[in-house]
Protein backbone atom coordinates (compact mmCIF):
# COMPACT_ATOMS: atom_id res chain seq x y z
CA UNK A 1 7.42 -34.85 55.22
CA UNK A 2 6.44 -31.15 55.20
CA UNK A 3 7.91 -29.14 52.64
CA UNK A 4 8.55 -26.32 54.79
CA UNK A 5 10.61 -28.03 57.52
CA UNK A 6 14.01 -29.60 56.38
CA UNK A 7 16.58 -32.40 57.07
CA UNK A 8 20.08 -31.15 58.10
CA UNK A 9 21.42 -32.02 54.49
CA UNK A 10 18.18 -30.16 53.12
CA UNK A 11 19.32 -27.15 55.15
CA UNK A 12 22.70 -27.49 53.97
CA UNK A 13 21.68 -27.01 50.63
CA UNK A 14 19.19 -24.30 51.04
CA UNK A 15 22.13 -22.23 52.73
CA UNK A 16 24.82 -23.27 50.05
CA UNK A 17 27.19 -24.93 52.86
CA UNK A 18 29.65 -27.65 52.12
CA UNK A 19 30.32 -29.05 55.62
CA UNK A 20 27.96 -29.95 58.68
CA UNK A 21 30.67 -27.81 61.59
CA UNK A 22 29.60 -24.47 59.16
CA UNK A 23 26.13 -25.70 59.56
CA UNK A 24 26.94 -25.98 63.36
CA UNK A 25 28.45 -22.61 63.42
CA UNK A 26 25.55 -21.13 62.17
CA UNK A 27 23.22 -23.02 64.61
CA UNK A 28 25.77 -21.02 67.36
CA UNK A 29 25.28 -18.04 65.81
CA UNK A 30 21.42 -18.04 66.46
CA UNK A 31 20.28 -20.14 63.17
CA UNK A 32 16.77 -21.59 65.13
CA UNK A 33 16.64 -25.12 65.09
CA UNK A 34 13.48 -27.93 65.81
CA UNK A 35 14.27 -31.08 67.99
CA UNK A 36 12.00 -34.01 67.52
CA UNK A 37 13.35 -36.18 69.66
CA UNK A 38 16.77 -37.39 68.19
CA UNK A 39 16.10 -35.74 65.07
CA UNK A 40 17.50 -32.22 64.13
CA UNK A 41 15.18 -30.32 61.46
CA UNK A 42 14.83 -26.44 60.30
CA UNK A 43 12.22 -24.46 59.11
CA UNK A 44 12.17 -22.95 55.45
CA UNK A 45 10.72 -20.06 57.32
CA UNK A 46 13.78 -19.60 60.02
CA UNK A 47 16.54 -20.25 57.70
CA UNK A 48 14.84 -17.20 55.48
CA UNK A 49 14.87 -14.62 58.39
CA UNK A 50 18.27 -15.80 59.41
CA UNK A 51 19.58 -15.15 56.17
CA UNK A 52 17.89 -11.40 56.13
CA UNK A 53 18.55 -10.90 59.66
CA UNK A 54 22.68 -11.21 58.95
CA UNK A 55 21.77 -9.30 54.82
CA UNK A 56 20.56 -6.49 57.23
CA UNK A 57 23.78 -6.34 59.43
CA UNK A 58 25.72 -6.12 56.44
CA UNK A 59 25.83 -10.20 55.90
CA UNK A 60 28.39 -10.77 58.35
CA UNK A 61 27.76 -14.33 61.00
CA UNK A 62 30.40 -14.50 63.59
CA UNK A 63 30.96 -18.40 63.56
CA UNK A 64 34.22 -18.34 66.14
């Protein structure tokens, strides 16, 4: 598999959460997401200008 596109549990790790609904929450709250048919994967890329994205609003996601 590519190296730059992850597995949910891959993303998981790469954003330091514990639980798959905070992973969820962040999907809602604009984290960009690849479908491949049933399959649910993330770029390296997108989870990097997520993260700066929310540093640059002063690192708050609102995950209602």
């Amino acid at each position: 598999m590519d190296q730059n596109v992850l597995t949910r549990k891959q993303a998981m790790e790469t954003l330091n959460v514990k639980d798959y609904r905070t992973l969820n929450k962040l999907i809602e709250a604009g984290l960009p997401v690849i479908h491949a048919g049933s399959y649910v994967r993330f770029s390296k890329s997108d989870i990097s200008e997520f993260l700066e994205k929310h540093k640059e609003r002063g690192g708050e996601v609102s995950c209602k």
